[in-house]
N, C-alpha and C. Protein backbone atom coordinates (compact mmCIF):
# COMPACT_ATOMS: atom_id res chain seq x y z
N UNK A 1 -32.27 -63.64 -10.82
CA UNK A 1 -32.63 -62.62 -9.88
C UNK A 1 -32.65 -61.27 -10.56
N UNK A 2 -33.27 -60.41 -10.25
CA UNK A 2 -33.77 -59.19 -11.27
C UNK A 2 -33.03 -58.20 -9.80
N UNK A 3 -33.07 -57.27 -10.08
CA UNK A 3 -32.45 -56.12 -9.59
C UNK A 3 -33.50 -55.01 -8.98
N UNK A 4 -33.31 -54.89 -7.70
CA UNK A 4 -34.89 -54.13 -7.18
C UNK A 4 -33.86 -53.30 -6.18
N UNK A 5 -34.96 -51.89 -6.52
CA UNK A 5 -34.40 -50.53 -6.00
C UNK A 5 -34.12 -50.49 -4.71
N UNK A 6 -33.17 -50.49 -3.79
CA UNK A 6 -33.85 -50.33 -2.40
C UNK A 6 -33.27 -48.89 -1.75
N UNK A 7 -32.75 -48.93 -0.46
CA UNK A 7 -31.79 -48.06 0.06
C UNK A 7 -30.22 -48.37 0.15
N UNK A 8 -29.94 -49.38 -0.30
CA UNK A 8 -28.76 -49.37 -0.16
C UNK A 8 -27.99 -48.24 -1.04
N UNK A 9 -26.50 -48.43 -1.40
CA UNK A 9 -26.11 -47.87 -2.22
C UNK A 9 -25.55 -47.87 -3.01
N UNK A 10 -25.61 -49.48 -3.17
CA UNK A 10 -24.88 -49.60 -4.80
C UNK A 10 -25.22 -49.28 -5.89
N UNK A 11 -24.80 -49.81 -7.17
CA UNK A 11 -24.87 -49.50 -8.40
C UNK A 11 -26.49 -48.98 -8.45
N UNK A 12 -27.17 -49.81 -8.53
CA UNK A 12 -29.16 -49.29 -8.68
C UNK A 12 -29.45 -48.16 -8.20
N UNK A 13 -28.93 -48.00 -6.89
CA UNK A 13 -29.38 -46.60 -6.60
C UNK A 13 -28.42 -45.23 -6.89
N UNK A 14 -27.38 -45.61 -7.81
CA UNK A 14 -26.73 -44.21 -8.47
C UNK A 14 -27.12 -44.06 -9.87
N UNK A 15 -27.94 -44.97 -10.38
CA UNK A 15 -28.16 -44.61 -11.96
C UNK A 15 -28.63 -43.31 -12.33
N UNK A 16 -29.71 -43.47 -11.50
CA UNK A 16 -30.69 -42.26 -11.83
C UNK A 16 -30.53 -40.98 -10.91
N UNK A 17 -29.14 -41.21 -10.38
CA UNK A 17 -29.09 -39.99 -9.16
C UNK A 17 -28.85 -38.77 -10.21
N UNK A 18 -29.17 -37.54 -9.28
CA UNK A 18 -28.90 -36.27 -10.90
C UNK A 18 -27.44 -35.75 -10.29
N UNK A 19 -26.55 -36.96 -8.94
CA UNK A 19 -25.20 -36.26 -8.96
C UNK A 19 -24.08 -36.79 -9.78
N UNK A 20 -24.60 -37.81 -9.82
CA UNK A 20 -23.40 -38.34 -11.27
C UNK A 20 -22.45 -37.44 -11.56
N UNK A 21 -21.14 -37.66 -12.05
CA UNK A 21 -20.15 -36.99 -12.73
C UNK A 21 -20.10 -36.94 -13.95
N UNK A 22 -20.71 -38.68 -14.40
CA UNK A 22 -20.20 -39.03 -15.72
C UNK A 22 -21.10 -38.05 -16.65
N UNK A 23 -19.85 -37.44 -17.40
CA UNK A 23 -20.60 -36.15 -18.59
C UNK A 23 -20.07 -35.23 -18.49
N UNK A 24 -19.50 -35.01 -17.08
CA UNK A 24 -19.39 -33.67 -16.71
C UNK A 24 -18.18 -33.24 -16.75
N UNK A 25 -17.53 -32.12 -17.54
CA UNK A 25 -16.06 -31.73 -17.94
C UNK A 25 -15.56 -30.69 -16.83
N UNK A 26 -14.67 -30.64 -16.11
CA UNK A 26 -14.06 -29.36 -15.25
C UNK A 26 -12.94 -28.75 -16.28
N UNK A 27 -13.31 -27.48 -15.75
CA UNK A 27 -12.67 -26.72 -16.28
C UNK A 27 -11.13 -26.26 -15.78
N UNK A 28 -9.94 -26.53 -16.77
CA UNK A 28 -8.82 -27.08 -16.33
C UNK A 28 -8.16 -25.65 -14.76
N UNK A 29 -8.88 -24.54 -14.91
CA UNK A 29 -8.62 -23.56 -13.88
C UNK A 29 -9.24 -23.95 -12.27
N UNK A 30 -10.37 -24.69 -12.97
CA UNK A 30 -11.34 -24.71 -11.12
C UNK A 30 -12.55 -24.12 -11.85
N UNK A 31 -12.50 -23.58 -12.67
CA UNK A 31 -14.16 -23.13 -13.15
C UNK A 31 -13.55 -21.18 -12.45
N UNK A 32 -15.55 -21.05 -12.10
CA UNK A 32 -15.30 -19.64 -12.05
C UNK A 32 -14.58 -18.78 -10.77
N UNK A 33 -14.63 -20.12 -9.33
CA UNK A 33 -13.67 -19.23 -8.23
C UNK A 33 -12.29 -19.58 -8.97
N UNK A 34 -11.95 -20.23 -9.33
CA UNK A 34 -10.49 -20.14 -9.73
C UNK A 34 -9.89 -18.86 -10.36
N UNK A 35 -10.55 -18.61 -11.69
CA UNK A 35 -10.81 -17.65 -12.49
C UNK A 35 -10.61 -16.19 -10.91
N UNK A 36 -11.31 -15.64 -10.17
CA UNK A 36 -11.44 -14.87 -9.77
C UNK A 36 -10.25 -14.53 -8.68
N UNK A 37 -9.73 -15.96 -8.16
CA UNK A 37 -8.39 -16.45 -7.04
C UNK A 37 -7.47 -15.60 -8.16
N UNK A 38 -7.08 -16.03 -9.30
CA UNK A 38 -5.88 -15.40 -10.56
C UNK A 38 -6.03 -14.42 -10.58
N UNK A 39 -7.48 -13.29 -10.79
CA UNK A 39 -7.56 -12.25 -11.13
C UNK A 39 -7.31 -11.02 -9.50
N UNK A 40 -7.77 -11.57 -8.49
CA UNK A 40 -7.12 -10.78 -7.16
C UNK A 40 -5.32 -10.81 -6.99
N UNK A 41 -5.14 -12.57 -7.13
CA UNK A 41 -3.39 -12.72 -7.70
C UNK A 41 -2.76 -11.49 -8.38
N UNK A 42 -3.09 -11.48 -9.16
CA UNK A 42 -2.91 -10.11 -10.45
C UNK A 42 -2.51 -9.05 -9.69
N UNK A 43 -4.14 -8.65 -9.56
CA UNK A 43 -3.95 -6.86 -8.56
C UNK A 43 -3.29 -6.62 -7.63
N UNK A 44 -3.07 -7.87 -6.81
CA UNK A 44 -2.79 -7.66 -5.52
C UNK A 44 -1.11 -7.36 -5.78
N UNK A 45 -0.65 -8.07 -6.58
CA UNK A 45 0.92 -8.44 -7.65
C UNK A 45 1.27 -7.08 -7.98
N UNK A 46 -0.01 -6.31 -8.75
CA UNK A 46 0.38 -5.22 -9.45
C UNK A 46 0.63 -3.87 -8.51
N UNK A 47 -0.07 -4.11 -7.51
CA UNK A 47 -0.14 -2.74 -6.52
C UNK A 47 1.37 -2.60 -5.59
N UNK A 48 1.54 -4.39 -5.44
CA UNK A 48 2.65 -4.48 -4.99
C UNK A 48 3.69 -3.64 -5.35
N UNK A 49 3.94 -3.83 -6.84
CA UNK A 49 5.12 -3.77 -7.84
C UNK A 49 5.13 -2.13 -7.80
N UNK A 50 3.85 -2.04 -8.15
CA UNK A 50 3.92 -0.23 -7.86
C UNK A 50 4.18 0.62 -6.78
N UNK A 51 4.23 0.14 -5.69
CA UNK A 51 3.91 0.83 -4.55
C UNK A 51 5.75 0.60 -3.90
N UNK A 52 6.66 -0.47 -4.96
CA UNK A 52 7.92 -0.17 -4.64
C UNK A 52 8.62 0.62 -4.40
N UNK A 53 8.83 1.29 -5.52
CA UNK A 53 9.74 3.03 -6.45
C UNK A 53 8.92 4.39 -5.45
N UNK A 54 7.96 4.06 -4.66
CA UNK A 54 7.07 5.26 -4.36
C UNK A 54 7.47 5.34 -2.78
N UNK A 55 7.95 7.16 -2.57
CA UNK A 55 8.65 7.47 -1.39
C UNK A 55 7.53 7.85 -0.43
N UNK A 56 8.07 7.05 0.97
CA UNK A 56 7.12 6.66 1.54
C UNK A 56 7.98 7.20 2.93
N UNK A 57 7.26 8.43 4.22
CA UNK A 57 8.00 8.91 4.98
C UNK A 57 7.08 8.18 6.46
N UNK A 58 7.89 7.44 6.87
CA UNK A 58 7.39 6.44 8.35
C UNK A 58 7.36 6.91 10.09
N UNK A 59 8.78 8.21 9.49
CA UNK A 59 8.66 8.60 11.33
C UNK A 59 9.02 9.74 10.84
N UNK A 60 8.66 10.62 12.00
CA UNK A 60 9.91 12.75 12.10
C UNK A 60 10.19 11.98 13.67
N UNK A 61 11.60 12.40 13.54
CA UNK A 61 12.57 12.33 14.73
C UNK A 61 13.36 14.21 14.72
N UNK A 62 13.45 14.47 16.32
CA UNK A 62 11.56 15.01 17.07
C UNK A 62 10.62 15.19 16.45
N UNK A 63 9.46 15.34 17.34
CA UNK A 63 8.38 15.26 16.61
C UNK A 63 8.01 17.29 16.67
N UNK A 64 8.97 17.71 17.64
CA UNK A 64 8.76 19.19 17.88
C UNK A 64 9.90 19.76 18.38
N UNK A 65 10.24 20.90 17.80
CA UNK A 65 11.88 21.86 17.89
C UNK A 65 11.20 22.99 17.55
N UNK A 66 11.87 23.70 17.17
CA UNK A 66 12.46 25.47 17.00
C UNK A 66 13.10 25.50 15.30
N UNK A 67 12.95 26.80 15.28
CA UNK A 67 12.98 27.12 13.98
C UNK A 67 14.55 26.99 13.79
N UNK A 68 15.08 26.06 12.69
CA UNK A 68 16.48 26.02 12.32
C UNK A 68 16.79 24.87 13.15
N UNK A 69 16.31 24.19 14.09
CA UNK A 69 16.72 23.05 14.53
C UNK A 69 16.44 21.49 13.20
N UNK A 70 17.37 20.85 13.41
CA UNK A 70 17.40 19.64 12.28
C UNK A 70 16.29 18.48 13.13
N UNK A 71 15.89 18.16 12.08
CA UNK A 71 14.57 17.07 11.95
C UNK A 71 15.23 15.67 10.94
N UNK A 72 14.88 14.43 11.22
CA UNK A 72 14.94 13.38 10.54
C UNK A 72 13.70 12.96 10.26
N UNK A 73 13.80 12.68 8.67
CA UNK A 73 12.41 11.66 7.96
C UNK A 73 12.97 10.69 8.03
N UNK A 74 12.12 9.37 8.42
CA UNK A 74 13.43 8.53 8.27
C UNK A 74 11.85 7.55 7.13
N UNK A 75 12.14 6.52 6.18
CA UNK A 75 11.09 6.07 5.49
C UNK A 75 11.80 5.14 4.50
N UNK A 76 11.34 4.97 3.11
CA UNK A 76 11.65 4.66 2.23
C UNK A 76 11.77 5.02 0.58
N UNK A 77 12.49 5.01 -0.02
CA UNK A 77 12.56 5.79 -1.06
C UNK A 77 13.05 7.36 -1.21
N UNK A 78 13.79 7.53 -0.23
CA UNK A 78 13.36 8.92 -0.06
C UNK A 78 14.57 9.68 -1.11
N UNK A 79 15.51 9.23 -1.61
CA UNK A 79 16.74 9.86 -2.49
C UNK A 79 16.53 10.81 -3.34
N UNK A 80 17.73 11.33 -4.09
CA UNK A 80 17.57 12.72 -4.39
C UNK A 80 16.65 12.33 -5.47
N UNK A 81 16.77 11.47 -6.03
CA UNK A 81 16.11 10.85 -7.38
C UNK A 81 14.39 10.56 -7.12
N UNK A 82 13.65 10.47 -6.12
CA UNK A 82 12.53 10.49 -5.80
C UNK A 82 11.53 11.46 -5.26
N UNK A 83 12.78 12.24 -3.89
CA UNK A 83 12.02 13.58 -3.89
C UNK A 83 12.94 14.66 -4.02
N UNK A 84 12.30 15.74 -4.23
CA UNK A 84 12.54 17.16 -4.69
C UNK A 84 12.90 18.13 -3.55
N UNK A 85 12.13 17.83 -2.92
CA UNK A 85 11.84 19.05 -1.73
C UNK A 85 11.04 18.29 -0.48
N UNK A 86 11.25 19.37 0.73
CA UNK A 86 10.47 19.15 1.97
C UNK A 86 9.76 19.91 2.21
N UNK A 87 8.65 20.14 2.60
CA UNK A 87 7.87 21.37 3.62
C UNK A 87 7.35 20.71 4.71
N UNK A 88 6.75 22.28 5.38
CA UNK A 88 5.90 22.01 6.43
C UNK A 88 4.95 22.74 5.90
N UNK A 89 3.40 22.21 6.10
CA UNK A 89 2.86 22.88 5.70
C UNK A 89 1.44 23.38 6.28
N UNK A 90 1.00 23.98 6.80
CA UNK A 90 -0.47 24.34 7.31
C UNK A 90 -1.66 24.05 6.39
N UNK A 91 -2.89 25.04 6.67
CA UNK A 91 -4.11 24.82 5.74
C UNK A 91 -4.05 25.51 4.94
N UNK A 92 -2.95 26.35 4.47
CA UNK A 92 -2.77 27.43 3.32
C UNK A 92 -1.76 26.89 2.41
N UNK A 93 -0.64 27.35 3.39
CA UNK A 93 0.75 27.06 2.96
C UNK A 93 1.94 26.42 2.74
N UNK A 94 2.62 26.06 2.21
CA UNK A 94 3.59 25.00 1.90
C UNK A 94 4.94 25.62 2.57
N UNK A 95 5.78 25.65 3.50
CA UNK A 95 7.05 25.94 3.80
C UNK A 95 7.87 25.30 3.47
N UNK A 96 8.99 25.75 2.50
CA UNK A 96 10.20 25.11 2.12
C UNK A 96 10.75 25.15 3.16
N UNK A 97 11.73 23.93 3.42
CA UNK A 97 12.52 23.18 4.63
C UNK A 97 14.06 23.21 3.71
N UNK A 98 15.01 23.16 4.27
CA UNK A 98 16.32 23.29 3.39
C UNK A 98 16.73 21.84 3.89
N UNK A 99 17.25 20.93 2.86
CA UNK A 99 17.67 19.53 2.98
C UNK A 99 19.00 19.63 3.05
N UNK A 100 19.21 18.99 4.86
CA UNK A 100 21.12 18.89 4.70
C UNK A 100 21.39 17.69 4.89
N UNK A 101 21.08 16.54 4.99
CA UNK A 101 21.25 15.24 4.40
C UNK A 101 19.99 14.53 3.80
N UNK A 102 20.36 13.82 2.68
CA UNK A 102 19.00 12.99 2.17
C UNK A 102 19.68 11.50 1.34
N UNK A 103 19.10 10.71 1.55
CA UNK A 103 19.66 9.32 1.22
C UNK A 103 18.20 8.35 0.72
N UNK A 104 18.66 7.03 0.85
CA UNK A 104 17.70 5.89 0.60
C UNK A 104 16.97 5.87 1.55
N UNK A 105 17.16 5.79 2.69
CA UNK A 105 16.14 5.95 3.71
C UNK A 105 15.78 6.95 4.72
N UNK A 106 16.71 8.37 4.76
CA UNK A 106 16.52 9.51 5.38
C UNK A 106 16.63 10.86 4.57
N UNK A 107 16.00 11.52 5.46
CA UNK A 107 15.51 12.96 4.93
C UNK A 107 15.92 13.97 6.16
N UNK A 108 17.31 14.29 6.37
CA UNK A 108 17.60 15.54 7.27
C UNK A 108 17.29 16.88 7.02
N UNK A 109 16.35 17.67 7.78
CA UNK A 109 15.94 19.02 7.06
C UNK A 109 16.12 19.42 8.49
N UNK A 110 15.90 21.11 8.14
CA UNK A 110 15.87 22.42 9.21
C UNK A 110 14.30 23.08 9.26
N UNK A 111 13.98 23.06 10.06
CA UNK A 111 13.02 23.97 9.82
C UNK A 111 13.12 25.38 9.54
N UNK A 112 11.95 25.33 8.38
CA UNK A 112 11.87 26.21 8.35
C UNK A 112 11.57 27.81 9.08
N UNK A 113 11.48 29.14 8.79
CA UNK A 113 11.19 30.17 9.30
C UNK A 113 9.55 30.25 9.23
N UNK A 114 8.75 29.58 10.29
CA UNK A 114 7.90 29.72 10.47
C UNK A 114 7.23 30.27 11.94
N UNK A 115 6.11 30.40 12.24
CA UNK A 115 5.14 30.50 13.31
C UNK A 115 5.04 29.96 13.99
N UNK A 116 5.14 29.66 15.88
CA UNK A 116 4.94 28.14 16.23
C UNK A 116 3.65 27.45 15.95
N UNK A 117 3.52 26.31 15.88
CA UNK A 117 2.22 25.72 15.64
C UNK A 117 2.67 24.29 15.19
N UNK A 118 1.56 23.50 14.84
CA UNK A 118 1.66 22.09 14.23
C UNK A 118 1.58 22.41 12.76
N UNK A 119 2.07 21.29 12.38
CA UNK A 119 2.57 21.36 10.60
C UNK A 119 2.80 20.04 10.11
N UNK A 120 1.93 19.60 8.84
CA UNK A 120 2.06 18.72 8.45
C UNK A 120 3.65 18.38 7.79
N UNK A 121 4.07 17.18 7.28
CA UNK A 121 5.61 16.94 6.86
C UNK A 121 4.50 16.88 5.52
N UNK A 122 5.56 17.15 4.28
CA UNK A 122 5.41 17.11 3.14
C UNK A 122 6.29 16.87 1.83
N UNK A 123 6.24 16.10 1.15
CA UNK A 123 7.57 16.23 0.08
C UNK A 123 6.91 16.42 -1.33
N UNK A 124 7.87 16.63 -2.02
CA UNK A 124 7.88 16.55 -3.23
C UNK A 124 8.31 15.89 -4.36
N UNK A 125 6.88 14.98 -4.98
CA UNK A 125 7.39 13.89 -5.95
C UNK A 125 7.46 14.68 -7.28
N UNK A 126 8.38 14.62 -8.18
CA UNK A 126 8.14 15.40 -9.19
C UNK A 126 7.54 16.92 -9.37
N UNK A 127 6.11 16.54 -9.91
CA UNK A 127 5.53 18.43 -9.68
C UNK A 127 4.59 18.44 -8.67
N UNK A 128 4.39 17.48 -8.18
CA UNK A 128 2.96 17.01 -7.09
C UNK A 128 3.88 17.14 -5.80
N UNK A 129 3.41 17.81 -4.58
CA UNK A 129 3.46 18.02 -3.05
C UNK A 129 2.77 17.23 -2.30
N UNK A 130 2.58 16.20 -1.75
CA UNK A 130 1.78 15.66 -0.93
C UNK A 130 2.15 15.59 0.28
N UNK A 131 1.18 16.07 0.91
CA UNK A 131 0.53 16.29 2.32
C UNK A 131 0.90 14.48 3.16
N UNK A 132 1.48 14.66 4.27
CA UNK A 132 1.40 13.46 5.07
C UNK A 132 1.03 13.34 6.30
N UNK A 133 0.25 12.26 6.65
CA UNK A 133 -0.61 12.17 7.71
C UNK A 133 0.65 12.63 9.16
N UNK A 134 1.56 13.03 9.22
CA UNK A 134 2.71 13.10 9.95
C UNK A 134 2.97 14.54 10.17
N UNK A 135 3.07 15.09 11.76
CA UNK A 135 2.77 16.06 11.83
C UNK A 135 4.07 16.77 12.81
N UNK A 136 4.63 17.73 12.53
CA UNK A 136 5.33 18.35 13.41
C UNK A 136 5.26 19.60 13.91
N UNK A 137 5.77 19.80 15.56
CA UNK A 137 5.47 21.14 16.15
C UNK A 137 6.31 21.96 16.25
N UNK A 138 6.12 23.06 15.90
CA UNK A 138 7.28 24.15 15.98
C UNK A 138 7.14 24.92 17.03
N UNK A 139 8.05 25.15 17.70
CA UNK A 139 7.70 25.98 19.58
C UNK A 139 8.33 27.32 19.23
């Protein structure tokens, strides 16, 4: 008996299929999504790691007082070893805030002698001041 092509699906009709495996080497990662899964792994790892050590302010407890009344940052990182200083600050100016408690996770300040109005919270990492989306009112 000779061997004739049909529809079934045994052996005859996979010879010439072009899905075959046999030949074909994988690459011990997954090929190229694998490759790209490791390399987001990475960044995603690295931003992590960085974004530890970096003081990060989450609430102002009130959100609005009087000049010389005490304010809480409360966040992360916040120790003497991370930041420098507090302000409030408008679209000009930076107001130094005087720090009477500061720890790992809080920042007790006074307000400063300012104007009433809204005022962004602000600290100081090293020589850089940054502005935070966190805003307080002075009456």
């Amino acid at each position: 008996m000779a061997n004739v092509r049909g529809t079934h699906s045994g052996l005859c009709g996979r010879l010439g299929s072009p899905n075959r495996r046999e030949g074909r080497r994988r690459h011990p990662t997954g090929g190229a999504p694998g490759k790209w899964l490791v390399l987001a792994a990475m960044i995603f790892l690295a931003q992590v790691a960085l974004a530890q050590g970096k003081p990060q302010v989450t609430a102002v407890d009130p959100a609005s007082g009087k000049v010389n009344a005490s304010v809480t940052l409360t966040g992360e990182n916040l120790g003497k070893e991370s930041v420098s200083n507090v302000f409030l600050s408008d679209d000009n100016t930076d107001f130094k805030a005087t720090v009477v408690e500061q720890a790992g996770g809080k920042i007790v300040m006074k307000v400063p002698q300012v104007k009433p109005g809204d005022y962004h919270v602000s600290i100081q990492v090293g020589d850089k001041i940054f502005i935070l989306p966190l805003r307080f009112k002075v009456q």
